[in-house]
N, C-alpha and C. Protein backbone atom coordinates (compact mmCIF):
# COMPACT_ATOMS: atom_id res chain seq x y z
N UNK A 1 104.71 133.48 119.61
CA UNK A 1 105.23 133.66 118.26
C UNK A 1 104.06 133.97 117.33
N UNK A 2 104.69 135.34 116.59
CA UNK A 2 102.77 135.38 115.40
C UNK A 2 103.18 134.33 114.22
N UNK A 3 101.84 134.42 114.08
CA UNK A 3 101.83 133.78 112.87
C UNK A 3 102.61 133.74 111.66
N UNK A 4 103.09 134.51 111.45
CA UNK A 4 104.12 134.86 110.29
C UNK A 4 105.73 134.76 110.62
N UNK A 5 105.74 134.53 111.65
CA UNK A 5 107.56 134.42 111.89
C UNK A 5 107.70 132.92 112.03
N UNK A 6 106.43 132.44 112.58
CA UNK A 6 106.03 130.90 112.30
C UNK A 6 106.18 130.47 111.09
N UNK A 7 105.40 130.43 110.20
CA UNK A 7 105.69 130.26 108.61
C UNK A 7 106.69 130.68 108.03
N UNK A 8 107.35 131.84 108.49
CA UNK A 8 108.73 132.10 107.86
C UNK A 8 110.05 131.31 108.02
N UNK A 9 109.68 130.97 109.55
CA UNK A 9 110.69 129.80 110.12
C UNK A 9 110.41 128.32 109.69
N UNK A 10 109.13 127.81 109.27
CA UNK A 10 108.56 126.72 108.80
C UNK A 10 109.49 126.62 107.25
N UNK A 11 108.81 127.85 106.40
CA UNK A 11 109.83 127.90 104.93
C UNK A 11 111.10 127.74 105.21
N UNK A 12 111.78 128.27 106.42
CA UNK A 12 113.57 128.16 106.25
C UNK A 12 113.76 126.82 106.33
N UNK A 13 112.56 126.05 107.64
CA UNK A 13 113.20 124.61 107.96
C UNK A 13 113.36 124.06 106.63
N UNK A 14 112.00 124.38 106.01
CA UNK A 14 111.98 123.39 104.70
C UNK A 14 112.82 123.15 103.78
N UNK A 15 113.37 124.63 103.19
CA UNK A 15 114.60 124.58 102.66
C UNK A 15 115.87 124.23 102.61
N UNK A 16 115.98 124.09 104.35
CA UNK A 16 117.02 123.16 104.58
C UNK A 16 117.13 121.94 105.06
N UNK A 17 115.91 121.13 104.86
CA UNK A 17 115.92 120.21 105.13
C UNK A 17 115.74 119.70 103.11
N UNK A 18 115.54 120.34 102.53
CA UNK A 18 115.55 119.80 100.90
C UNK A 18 117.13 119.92 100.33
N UNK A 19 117.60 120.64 101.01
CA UNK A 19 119.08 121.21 100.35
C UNK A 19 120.14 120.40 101.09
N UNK A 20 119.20 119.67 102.69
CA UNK A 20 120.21 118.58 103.23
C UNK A 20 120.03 117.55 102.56
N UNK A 21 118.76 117.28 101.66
CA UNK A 21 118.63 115.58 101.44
C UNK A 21 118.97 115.92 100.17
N UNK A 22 119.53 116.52 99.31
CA UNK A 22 119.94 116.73 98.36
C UNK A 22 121.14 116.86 98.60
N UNK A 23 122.64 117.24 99.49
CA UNK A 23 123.57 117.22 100.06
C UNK A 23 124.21 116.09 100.13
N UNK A 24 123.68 115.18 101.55
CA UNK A 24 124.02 113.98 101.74
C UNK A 24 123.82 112.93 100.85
N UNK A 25 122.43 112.86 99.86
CA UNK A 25 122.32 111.77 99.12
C UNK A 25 123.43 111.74 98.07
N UNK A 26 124.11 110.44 98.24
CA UNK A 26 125.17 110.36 97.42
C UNK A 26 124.81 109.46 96.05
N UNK A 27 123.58 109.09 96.30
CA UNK A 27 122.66 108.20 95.23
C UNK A 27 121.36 108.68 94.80
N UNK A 28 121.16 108.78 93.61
CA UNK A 28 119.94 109.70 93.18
C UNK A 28 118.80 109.12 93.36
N UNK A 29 119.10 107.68 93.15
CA UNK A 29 117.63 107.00 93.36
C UNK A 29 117.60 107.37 94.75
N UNK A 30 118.07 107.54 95.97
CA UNK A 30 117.81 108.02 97.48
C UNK A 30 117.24 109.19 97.38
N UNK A 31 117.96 109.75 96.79
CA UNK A 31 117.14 111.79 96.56
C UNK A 31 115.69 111.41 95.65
N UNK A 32 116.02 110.64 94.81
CA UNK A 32 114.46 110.61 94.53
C UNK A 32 113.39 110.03 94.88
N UNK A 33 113.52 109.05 95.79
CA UNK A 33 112.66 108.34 96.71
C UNK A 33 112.48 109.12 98.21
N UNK A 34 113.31 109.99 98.43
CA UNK A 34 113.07 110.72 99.99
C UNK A 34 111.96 112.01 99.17
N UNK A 35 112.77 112.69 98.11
CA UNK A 35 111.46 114.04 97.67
C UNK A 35 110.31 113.29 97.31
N UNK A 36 110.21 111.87 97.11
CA UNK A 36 108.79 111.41 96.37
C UNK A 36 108.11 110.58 97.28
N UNK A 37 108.55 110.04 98.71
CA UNK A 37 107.88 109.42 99.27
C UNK A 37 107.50 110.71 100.31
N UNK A 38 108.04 111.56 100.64
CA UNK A 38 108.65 112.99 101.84
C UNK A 38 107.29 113.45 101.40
N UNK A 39 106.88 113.73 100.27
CA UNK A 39 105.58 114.51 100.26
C UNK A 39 104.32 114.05 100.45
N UNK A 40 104.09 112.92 100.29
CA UNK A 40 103.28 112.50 100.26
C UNK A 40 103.43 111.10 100.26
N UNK A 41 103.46 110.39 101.63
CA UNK A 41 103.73 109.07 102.21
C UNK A 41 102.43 108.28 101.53
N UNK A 42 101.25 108.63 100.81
CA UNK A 42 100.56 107.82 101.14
C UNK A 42 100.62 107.08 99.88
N UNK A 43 101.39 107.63 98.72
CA UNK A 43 101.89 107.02 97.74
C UNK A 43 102.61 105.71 98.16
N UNK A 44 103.00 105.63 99.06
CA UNK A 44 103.41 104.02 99.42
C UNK A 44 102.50 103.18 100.65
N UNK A 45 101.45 104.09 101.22
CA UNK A 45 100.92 103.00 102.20
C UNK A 45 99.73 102.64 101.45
N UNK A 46 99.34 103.35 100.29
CA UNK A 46 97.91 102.81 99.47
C UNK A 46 97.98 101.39 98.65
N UNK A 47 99.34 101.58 98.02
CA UNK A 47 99.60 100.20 97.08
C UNK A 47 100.28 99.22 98.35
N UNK A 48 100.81 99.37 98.90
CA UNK A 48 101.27 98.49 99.94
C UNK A 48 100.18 97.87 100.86
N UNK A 49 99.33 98.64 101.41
CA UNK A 49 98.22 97.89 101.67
C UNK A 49 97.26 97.11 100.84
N UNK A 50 97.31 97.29 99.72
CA UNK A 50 96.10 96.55 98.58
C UNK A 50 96.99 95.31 98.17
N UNK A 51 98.33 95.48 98.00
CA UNK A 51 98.88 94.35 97.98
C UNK A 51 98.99 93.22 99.20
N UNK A 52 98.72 94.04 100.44
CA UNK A 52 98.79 92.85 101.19
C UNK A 52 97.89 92.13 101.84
N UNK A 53 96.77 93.24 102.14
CA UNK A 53 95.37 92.21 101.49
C UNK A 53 95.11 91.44 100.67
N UNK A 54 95.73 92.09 99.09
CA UNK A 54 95.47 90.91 98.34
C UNK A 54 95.88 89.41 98.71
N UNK A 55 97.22 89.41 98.93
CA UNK A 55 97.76 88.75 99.83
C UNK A 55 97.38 87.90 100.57
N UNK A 56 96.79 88.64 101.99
CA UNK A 56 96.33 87.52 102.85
C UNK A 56 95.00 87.05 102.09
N UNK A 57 94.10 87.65 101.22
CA UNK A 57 93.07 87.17 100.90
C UNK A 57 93.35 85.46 100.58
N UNK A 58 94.42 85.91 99.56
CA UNK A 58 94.90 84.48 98.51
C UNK A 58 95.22 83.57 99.61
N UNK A 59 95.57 84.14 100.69
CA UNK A 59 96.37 82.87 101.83
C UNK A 59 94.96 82.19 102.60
N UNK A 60 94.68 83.50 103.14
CA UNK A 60 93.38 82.71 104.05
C UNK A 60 92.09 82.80 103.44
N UNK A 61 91.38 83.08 102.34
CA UNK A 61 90.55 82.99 101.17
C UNK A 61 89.14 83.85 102.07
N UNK A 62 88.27 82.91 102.31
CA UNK A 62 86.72 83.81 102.59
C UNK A 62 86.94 84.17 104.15
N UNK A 63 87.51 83.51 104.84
CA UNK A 63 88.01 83.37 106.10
C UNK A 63 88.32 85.11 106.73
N UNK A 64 89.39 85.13 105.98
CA UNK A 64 90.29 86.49 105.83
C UNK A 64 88.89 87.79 105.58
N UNK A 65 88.81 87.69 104.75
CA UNK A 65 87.22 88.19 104.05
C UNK A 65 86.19 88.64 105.93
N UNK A 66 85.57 87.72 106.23
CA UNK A 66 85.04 87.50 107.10
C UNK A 66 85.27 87.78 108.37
N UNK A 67 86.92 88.30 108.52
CA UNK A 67 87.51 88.32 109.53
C UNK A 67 87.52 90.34 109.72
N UNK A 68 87.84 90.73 108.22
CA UNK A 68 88.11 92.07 108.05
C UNK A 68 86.43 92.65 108.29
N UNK A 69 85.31 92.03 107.88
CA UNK A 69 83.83 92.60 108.02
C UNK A 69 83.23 92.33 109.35
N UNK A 70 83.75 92.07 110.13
CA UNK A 70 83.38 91.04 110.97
C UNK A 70 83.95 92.34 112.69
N UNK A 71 85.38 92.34 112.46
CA UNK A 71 86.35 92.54 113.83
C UNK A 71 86.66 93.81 113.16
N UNK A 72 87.11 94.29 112.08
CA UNK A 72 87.68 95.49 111.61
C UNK A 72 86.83 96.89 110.90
């Protein structure tokens, strides 16, 4: 397959995969959390991880600390 019937078929998937999640979502907050997490996932694994470090920090204090510099 060249390169260009590749990308042309890439653009169709895309389009119909935006025009399905816009279709089925029968709730907007769903359509707007699939186009806003869909592009760019890392909008939720950046704050989700800092929160849960923070997290274990507060639980297991220098320990935790020591454990991440240490093994990780």
């Amino acid at each position: 397959m060249k390169t260009a019937e590749l990308l042309d078929e890439l653009k169709i998937r895309r389009r119909l995969g935006s025009s399905l999640a816009k279709s089925l979502s029968e709730n907007s907050i769903f359509a707007f959390l699939a186009s806003y997490f869909g592009t760019n996932p890392w909008r939720f694994f950046i704050p989700i991880s800092v929160i849960l470090s923070l997290a274990l920090r507060a639980i297991f204090g220098h320990s935790f600390v020591n454990f991440v510099l240490n093994y990780l």
